[in-house]
N, C-alpha and C. Protein backbone atom coordinates (compact mmCIF):
# COMPACT_ATOMS: atom_id res chain seq x y z
N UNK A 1 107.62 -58.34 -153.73
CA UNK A 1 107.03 -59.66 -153.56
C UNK A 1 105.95 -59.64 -152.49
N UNK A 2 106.26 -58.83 -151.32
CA UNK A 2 104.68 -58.96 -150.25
C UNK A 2 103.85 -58.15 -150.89
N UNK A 3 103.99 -57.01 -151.78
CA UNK A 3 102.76 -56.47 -151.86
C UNK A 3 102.32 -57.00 -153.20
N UNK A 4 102.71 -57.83 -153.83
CA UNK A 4 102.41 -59.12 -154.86
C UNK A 4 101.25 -60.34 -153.99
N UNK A 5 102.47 -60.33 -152.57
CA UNK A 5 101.29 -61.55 -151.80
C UNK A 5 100.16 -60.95 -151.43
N UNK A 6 100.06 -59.77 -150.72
CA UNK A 6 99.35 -58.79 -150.26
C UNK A 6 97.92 -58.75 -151.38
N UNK A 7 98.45 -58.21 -152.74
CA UNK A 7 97.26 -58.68 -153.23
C UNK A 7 96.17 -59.79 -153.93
N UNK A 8 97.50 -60.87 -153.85
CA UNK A 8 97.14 -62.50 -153.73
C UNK A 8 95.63 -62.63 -153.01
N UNK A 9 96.42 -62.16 -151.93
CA UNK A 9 95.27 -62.71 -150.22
C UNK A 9 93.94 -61.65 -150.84
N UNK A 10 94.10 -60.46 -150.96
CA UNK A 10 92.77 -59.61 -151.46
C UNK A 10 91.85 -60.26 -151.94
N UNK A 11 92.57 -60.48 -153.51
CA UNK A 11 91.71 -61.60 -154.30
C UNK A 11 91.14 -62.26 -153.97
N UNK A 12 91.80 -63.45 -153.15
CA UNK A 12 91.18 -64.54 -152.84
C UNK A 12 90.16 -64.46 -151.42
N UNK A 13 90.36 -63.30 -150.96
CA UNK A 13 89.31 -62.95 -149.94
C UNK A 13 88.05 -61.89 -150.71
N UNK A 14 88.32 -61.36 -151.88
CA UNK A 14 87.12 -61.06 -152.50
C UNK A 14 86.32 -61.94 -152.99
N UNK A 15 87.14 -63.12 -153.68
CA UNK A 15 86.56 -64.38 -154.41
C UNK A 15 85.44 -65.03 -153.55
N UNK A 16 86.33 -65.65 -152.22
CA UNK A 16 85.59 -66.10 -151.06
C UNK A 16 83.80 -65.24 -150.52
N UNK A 17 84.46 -64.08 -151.20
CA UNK A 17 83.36 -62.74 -150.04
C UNK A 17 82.09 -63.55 -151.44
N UNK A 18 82.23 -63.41 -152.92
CA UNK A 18 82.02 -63.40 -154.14
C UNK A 18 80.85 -64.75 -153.80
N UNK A 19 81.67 -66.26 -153.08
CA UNK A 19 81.33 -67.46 -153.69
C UNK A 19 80.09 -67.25 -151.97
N UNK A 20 80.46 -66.65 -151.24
CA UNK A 20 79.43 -66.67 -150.32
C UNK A 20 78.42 -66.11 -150.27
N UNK A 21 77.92 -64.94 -151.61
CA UNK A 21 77.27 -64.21 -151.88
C UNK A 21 76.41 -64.90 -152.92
N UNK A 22 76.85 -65.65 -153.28
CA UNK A 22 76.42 -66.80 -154.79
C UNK A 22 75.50 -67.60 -154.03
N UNK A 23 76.14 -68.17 -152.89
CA UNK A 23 75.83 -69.16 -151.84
C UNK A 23 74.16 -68.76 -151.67
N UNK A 24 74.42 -67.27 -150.83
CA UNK A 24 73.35 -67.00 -150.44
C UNK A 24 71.96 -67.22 -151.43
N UNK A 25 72.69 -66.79 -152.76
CA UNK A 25 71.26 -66.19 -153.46
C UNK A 25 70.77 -67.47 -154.16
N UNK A 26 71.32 -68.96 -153.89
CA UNK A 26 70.99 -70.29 -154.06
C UNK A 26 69.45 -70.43 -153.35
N UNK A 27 68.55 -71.28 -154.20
CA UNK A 27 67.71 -71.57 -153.47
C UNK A 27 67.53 -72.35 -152.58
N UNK A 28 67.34 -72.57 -151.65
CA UNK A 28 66.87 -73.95 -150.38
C UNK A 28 66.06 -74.36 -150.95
N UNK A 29 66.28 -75.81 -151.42
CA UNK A 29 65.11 -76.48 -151.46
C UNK A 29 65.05 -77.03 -150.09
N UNK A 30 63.33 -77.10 -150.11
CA UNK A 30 62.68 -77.74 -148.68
C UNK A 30 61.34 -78.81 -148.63
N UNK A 31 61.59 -79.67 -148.10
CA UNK A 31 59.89 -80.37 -147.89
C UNK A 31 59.18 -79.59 -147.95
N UNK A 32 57.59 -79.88 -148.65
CA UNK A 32 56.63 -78.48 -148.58
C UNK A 32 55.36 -79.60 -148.32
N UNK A 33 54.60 -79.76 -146.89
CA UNK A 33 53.74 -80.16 -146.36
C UNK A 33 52.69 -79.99 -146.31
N UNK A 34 51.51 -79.79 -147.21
CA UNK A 34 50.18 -79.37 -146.95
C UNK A 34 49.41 -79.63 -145.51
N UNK A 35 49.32 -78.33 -145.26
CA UNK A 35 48.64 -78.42 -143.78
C UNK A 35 47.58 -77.63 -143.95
N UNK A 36 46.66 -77.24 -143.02
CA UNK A 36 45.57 -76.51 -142.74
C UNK A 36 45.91 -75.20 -141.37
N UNK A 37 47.19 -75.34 -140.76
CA UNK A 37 47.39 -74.96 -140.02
C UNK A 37 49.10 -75.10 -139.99
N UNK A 38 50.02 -73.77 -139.69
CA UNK A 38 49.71 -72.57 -139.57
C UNK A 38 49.54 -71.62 -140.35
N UNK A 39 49.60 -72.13 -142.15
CA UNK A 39 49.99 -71.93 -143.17
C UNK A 39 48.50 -70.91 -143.63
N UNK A 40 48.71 -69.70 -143.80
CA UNK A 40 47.48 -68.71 -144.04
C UNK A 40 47.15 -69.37 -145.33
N UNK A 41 45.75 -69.28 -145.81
CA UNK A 41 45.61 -68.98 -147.33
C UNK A 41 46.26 -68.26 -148.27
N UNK A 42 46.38 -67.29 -147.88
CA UNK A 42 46.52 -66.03 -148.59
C UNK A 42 48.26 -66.18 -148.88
N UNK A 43 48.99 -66.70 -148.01
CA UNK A 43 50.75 -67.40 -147.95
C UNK A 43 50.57 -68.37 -149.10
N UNK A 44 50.17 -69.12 -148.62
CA UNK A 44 49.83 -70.38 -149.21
C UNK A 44 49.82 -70.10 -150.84
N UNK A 45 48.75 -69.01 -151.18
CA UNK A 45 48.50 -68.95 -152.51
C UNK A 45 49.69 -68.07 -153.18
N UNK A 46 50.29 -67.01 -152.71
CA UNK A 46 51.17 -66.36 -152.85
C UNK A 46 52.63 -67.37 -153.10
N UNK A 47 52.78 -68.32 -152.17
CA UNK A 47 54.11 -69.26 -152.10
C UNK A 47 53.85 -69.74 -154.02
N UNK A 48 52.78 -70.39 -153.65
CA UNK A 48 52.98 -71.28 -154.68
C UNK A 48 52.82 -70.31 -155.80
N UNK A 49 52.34 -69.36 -156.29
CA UNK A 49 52.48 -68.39 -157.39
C UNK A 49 54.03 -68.20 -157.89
N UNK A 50 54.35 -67.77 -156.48
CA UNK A 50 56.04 -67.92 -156.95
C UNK A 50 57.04 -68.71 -157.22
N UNK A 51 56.58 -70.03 -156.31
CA UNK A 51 57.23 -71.09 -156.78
C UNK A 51 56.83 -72.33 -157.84
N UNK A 52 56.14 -71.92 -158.84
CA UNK A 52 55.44 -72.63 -159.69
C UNK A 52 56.37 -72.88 -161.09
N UNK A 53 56.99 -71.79 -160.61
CA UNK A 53 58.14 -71.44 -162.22
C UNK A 53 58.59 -73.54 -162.47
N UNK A 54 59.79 -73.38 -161.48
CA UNK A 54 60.30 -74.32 -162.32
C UNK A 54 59.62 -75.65 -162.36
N UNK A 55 60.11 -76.73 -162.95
CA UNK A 55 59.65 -77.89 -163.45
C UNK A 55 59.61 -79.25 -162.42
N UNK A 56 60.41 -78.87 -161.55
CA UNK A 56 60.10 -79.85 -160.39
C UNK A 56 60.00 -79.54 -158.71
N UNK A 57 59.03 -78.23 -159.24
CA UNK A 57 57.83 -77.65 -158.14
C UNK A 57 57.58 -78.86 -157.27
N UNK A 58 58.24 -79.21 -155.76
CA UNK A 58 57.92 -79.50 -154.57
C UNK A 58 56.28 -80.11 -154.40
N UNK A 59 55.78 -78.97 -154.61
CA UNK A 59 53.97 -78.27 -154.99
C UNK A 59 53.64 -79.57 -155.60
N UNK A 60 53.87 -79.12 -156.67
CA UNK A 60 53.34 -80.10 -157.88
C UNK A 60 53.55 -81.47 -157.71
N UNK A 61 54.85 -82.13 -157.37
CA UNK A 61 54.81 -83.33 -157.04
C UNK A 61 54.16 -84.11 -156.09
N UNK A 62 54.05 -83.36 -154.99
CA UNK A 62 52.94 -83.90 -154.01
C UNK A 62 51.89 -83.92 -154.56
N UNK A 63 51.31 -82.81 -155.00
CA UNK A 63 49.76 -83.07 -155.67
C UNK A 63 49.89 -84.27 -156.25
N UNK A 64 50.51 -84.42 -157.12
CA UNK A 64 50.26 -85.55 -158.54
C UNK A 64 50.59 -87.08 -157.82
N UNK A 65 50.61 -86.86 -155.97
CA UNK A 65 50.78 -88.31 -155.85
C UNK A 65 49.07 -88.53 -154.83
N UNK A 66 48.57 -87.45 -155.08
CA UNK A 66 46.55 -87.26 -154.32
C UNK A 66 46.20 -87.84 -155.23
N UNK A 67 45.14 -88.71 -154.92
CA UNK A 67 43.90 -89.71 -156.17
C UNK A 67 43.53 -88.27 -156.68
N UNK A 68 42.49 -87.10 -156.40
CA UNK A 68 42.11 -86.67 -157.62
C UNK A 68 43.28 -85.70 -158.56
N UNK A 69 44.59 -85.78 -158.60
CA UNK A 69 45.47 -84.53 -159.22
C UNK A 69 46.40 -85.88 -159.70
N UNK A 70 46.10 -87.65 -159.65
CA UNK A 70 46.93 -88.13 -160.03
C UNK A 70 47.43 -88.22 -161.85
N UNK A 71 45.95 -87.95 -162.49
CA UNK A 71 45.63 -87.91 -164.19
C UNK A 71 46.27 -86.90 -164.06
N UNK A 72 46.69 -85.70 -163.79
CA UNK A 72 46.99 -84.65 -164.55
C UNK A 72 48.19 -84.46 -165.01
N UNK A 73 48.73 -84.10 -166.34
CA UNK A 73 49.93 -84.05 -166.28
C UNK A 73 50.61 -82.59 -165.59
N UNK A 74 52.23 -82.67 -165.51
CA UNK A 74 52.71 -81.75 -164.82
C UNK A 74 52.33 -80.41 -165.28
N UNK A 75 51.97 -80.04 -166.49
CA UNK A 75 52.21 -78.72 -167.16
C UNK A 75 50.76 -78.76 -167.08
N UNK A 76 49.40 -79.30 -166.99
CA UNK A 76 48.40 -78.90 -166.78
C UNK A 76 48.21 -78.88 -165.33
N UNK A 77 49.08 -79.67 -163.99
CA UNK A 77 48.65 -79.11 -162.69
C UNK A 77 49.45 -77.83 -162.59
N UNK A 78 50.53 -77.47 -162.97
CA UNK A 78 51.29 -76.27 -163.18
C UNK A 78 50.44 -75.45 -163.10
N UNK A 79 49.58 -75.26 -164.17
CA UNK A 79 48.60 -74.54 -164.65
C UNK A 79 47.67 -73.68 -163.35
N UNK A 80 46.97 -75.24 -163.29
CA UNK A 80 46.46 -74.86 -162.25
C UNK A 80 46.44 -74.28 -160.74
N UNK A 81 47.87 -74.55 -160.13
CA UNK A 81 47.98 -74.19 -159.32
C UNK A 81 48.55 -72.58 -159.32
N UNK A 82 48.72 -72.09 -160.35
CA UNK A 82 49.06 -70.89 -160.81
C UNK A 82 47.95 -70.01 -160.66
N UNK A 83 47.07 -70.77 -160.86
CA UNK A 83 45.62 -69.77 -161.25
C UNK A 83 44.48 -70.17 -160.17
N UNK A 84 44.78 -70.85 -158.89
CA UNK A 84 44.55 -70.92 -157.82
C UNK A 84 43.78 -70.19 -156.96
N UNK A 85 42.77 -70.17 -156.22
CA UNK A 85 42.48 -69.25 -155.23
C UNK A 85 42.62 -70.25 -153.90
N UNK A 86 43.35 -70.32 -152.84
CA UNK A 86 43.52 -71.08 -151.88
C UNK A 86 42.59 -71.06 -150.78
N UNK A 87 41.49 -71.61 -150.25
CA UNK A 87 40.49 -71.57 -148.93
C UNK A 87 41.01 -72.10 -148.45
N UNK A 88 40.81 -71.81 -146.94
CA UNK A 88 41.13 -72.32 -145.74
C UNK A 88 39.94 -72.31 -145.12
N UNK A 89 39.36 -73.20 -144.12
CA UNK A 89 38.36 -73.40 -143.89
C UNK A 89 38.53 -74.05 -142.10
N UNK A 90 38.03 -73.80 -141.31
CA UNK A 90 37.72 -74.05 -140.16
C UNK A 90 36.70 -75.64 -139.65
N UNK A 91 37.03 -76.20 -138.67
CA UNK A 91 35.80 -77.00 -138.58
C UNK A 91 34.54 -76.44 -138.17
N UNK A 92 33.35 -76.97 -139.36
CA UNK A 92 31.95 -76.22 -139.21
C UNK A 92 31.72 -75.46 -140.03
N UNK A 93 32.82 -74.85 -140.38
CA UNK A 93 32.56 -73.48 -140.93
C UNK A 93 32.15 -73.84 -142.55
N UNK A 94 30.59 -73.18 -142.88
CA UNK A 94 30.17 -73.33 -144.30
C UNK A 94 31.05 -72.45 -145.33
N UNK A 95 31.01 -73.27 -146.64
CA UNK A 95 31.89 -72.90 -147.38
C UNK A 95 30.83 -71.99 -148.54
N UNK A 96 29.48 -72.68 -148.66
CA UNK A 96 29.07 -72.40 -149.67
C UNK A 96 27.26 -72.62 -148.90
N UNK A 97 25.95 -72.65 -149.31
CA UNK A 97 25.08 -73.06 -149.18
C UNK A 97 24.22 -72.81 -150.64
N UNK A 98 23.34 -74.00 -150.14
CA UNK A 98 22.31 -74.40 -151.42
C UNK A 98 21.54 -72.82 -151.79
N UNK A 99 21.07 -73.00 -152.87
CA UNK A 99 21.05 -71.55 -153.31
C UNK A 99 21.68 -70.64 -153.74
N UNK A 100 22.65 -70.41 -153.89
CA UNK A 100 23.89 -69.90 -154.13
C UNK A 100 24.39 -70.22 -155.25
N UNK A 101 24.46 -68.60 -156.53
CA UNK A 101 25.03 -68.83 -157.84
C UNK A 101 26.84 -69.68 -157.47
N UNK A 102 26.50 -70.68 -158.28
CA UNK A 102 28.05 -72.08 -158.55
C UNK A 102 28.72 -70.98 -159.62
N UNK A 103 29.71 -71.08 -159.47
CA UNK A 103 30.94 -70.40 -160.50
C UNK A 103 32.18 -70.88 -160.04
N UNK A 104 32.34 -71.41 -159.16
CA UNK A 104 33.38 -72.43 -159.16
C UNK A 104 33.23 -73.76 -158.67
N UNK A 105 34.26 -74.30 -158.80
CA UNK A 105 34.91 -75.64 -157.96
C UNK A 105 35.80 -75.89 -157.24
N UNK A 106 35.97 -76.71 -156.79
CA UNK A 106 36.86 -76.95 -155.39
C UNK A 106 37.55 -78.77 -155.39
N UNK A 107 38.70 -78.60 -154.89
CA UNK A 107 39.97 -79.94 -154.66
C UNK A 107 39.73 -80.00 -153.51
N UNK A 108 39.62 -80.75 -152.63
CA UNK A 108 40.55 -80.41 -151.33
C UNK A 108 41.78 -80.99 -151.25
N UNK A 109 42.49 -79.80 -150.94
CA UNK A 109 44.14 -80.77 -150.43
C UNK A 109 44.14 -81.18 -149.19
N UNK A 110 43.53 -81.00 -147.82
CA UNK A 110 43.62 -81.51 -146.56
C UNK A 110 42.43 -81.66 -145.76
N UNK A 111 41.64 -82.18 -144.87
CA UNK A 111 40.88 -82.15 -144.55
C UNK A 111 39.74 -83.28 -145.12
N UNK A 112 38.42 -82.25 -144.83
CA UNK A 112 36.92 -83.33 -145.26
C UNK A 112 36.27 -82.10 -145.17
N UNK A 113 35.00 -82.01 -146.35
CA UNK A 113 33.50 -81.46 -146.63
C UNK A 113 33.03 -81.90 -146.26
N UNK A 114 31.95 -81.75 -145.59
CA UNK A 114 30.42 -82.22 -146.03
C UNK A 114 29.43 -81.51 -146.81
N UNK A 115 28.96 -82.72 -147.90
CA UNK A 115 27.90 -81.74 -148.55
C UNK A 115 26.26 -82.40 -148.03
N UNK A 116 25.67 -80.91 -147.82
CA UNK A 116 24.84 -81.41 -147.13
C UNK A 116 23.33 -80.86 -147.42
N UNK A 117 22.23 -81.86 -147.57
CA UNK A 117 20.64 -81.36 -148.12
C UNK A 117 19.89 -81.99 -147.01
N UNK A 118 18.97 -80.38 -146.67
CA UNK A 118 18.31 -80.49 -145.30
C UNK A 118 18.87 -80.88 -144.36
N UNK A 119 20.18 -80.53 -144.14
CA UNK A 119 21.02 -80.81 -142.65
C UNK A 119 21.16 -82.09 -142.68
N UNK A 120 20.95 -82.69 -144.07
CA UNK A 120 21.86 -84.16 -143.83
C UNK A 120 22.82 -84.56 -144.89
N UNK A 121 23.69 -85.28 -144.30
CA UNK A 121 25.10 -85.28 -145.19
C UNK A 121 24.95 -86.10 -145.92
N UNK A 122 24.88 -85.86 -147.42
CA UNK A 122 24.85 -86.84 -148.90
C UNK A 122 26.28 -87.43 -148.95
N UNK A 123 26.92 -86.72 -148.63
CA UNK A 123 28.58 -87.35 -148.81
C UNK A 123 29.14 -86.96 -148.34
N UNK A 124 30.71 -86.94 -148.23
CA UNK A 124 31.71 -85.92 -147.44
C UNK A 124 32.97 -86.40 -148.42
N UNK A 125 33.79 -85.15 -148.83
CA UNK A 125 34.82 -85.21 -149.97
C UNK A 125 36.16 -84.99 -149.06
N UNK A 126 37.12 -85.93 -148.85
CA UNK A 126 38.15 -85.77 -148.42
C UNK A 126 39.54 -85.42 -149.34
N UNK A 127 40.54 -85.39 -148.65
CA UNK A 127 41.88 -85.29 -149.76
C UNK A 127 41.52 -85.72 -150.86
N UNK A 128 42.09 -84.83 -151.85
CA UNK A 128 42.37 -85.28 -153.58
C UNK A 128 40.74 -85.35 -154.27
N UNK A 129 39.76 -84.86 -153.05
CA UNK A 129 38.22 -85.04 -153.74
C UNK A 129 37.72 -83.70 -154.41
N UNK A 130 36.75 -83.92 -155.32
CA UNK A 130 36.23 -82.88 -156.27
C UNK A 130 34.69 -82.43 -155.29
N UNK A 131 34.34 -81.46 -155.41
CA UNK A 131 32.83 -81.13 -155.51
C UNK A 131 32.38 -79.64 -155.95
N UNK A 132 31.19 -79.69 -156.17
CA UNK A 132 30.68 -78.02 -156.83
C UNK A 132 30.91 -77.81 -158.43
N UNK A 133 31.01 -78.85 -158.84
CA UNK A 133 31.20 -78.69 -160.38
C UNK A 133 29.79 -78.82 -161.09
N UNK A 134 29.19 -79.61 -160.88
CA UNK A 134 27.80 -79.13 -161.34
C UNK A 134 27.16 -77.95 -161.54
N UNK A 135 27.49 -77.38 -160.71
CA UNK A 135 26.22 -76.24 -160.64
C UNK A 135 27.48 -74.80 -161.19
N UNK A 136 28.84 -75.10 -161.07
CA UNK A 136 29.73 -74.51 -162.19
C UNK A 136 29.59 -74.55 -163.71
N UNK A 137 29.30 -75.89 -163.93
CA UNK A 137 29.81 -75.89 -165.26
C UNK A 137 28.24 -75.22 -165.69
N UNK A 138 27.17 -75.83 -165.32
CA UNK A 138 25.73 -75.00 -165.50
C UNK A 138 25.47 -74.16 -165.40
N UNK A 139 25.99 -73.28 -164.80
CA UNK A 139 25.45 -72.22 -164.90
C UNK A 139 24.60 -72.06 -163.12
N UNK A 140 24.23 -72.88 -162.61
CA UNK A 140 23.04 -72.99 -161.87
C UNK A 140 23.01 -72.86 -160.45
N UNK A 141 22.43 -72.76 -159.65
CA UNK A 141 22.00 -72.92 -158.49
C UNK A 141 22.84 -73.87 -157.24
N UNK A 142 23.51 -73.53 -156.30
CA UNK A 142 24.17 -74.83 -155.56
C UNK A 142 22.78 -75.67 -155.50
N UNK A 143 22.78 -76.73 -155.00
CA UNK A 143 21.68 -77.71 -154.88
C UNK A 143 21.93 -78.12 -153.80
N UNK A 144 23.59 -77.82 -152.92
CA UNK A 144 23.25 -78.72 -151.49
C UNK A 144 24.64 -77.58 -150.76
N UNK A 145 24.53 -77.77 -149.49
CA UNK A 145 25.13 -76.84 -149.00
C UNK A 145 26.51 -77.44 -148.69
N UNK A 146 27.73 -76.80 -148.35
CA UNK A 146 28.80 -77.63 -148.24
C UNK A 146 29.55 -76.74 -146.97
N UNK A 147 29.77 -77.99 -145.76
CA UNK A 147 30.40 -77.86 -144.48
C UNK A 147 31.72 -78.18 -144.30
N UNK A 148 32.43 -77.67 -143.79
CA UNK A 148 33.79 -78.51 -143.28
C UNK A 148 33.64 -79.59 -142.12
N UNK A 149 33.83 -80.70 -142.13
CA UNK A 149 33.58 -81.72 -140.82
C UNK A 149 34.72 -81.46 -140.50
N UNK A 150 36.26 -80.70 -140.49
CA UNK A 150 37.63 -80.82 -139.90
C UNK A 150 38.23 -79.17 -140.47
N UNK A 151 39.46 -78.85 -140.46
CA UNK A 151 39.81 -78.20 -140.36
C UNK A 151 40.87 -78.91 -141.93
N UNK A 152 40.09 -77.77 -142.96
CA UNK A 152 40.14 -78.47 -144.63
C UNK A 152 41.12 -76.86 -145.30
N UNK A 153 41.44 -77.26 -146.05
CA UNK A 153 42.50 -76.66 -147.03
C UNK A 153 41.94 -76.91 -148.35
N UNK A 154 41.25 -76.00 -149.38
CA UNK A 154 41.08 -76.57 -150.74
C UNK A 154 41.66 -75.34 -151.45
N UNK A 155 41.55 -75.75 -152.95
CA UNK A 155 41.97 -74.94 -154.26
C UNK A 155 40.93 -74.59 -154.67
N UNK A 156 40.32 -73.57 -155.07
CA UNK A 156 39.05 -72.77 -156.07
C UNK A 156 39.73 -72.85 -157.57
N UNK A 157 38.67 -73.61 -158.13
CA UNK A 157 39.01 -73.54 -159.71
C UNK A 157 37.57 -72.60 -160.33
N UNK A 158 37.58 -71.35 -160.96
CA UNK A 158 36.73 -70.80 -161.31
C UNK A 158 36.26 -71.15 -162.69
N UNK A 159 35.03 -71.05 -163.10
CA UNK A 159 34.40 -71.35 -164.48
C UNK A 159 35.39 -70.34 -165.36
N UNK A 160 35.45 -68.91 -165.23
CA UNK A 160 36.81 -68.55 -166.29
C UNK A 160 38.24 -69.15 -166.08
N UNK A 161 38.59 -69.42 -165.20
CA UNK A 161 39.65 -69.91 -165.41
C UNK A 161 39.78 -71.73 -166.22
N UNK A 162 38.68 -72.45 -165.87
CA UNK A 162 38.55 -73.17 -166.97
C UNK A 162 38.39 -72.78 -167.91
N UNK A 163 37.37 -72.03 -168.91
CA UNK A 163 37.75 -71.66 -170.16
C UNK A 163 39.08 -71.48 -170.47
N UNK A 164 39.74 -70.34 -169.41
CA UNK A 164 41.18 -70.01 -170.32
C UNK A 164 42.16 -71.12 -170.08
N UNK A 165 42.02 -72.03 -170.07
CA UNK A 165 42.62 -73.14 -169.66
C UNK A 165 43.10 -73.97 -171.49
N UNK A 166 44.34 -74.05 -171.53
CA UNK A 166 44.91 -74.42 -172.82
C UNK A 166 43.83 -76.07 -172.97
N UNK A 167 43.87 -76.29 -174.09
CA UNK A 167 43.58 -77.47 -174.62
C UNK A 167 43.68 -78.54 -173.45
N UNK A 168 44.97 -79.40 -173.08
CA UNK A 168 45.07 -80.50 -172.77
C UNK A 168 44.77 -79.85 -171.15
N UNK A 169 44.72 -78.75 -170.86
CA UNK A 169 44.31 -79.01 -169.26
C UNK A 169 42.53 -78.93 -169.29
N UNK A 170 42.07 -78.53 -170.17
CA UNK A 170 40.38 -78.84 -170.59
C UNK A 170 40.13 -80.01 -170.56
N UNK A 171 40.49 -80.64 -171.49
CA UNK A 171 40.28 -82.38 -171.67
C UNK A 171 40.66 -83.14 -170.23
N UNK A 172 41.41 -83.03 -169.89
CA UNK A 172 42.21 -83.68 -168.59
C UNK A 172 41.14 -83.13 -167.22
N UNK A 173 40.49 -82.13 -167.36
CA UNK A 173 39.71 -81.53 -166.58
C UNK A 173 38.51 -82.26 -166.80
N UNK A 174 37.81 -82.42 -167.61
CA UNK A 174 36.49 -82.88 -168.13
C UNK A 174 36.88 -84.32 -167.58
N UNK A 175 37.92 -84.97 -168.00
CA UNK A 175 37.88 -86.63 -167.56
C UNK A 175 37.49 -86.80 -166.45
N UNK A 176 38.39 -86.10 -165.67
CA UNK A 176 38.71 -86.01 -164.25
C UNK A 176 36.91 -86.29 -163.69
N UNK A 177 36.10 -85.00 -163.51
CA UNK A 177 34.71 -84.84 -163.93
C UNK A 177 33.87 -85.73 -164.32
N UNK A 178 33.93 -86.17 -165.57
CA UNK A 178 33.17 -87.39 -165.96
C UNK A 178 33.61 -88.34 -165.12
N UNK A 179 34.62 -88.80 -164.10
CA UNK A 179 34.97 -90.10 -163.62
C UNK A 179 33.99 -90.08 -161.91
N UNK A 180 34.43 -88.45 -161.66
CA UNK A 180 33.48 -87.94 -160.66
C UNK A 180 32.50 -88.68 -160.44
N UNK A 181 31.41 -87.90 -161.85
CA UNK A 181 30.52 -87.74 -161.51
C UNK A 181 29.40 -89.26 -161.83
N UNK A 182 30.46 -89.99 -162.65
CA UNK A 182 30.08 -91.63 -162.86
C UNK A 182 29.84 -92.70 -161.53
N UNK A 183 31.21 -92.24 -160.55
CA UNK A 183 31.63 -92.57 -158.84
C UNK A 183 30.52 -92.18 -158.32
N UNK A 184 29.68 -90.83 -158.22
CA UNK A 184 28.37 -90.58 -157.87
C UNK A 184 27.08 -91.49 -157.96
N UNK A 185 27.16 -91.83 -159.39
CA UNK A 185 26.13 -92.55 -160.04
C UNK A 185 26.10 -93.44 -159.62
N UNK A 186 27.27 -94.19 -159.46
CA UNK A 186 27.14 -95.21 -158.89
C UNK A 186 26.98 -95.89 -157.42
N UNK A 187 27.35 -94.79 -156.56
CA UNK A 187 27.18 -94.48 -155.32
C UNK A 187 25.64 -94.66 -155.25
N UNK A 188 25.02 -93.62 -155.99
CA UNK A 188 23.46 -93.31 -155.48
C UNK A 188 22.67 -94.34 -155.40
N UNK A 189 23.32 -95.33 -156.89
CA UNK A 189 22.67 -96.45 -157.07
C UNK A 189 22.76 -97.26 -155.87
N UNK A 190 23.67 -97.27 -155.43
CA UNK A 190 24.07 -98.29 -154.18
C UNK A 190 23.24 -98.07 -153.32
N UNK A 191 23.10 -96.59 -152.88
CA UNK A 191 22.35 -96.48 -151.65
C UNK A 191 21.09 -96.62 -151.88
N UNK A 192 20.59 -96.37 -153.28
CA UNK A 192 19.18 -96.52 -153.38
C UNK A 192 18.85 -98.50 -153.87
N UNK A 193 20.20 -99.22 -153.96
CA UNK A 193 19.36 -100.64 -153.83
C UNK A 193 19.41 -101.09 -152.13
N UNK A 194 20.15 -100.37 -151.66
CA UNK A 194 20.55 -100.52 -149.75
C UNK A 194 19.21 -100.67 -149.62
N UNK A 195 18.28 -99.58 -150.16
CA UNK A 195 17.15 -98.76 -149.78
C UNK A 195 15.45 -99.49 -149.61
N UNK A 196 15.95 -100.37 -151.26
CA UNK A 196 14.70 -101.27 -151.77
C UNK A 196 14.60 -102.66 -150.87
């Protein structure tokens, strides 16, 4: 009978060893905070590569509550943040200047741009803002140079990686874009009746 109990207790101290080993290999979920600081790029882009798998990506939900990532659905920001190149950017520090073959675009998740012609600022794109798609989708020339006014965090969306981009994250991309670049239009107009 004790060496019956004897291996009772084994068991149930292997089981225990068993359910704490299970324990471990559980994931933590955790708040995930977009910052600009202390969080490298290069982390940054790597984290979210790996944690993109499942369906209620931390990641992803924050994005989809930023004005520009609010249209997208989950499986097209999925997408995107998969195929990601992450900048980190300094205050001051140029990201891009006029002249310069466009082949991508840019989100920002934290911070402020300035885009800027002849050292003066046409606009400045904060959280959830688009810029550099023009001269992406064309083929063409930057047309204005782009600064950090703060210490900014964005996503690089490249012209191939739009192409390979399934159906509904194309369309959802283009809206996004056309709503842009309408907000522009209408901007310019403004400043140019300020003007008259």
């Amino acid at each position: 009978e004790d060496e019956d109990e004897d291996e009772d207790e084994d068991e149930d101290e292997d089981e225990d060893e068993d359910e704490d080993e299970d324990l471990e290999e559980l994931p933590i979920e955790k708040d995930i905070f977009i910052t600009p600081s202390p969080i490298s790029a290069a982390n940054l882009a790597s984290t979210v590569r790996e944690a993109v798998t499942p369906a209620d990506n931390p990641l992803v939900a924050r994005l989809m509550t930023l004005p520009g990532f609010k249209v997208f659905s989950e499986q097209a920001l999925t997408y995107l943040i998969s195929h990601l190149k992450a900048i980190q950017l300094a205050e001051d520090e140029v990201l891009f200047e006029a002249g310069q073959v466009g082949k991508s675009m840019f989100f920002v998740l934290t911070g402020k741009v300035d885009i800027r012609i002849d050292d003066e600022t046409v606009e400045t794109v904060g959280t959830g803002g688009i810029f550099g798609e023009m001269a992406m989708l064309e083929g063409e020339h930057r047309s204005a140079d782009a600064v950090a006014s703060s210490a900014a965090l964005l996503l690089e969306v490249s012209s191939d990686q739009v192409e390979k981009g399934d159906h509904e994250f194309r369309s959802i991309l283009y809206e996004v874009l056309s709503r842009n670049l309408v907000r522009r239009l209408r901007e310019t107009n403004r400043r140019l009746w300020s003007q008259s």
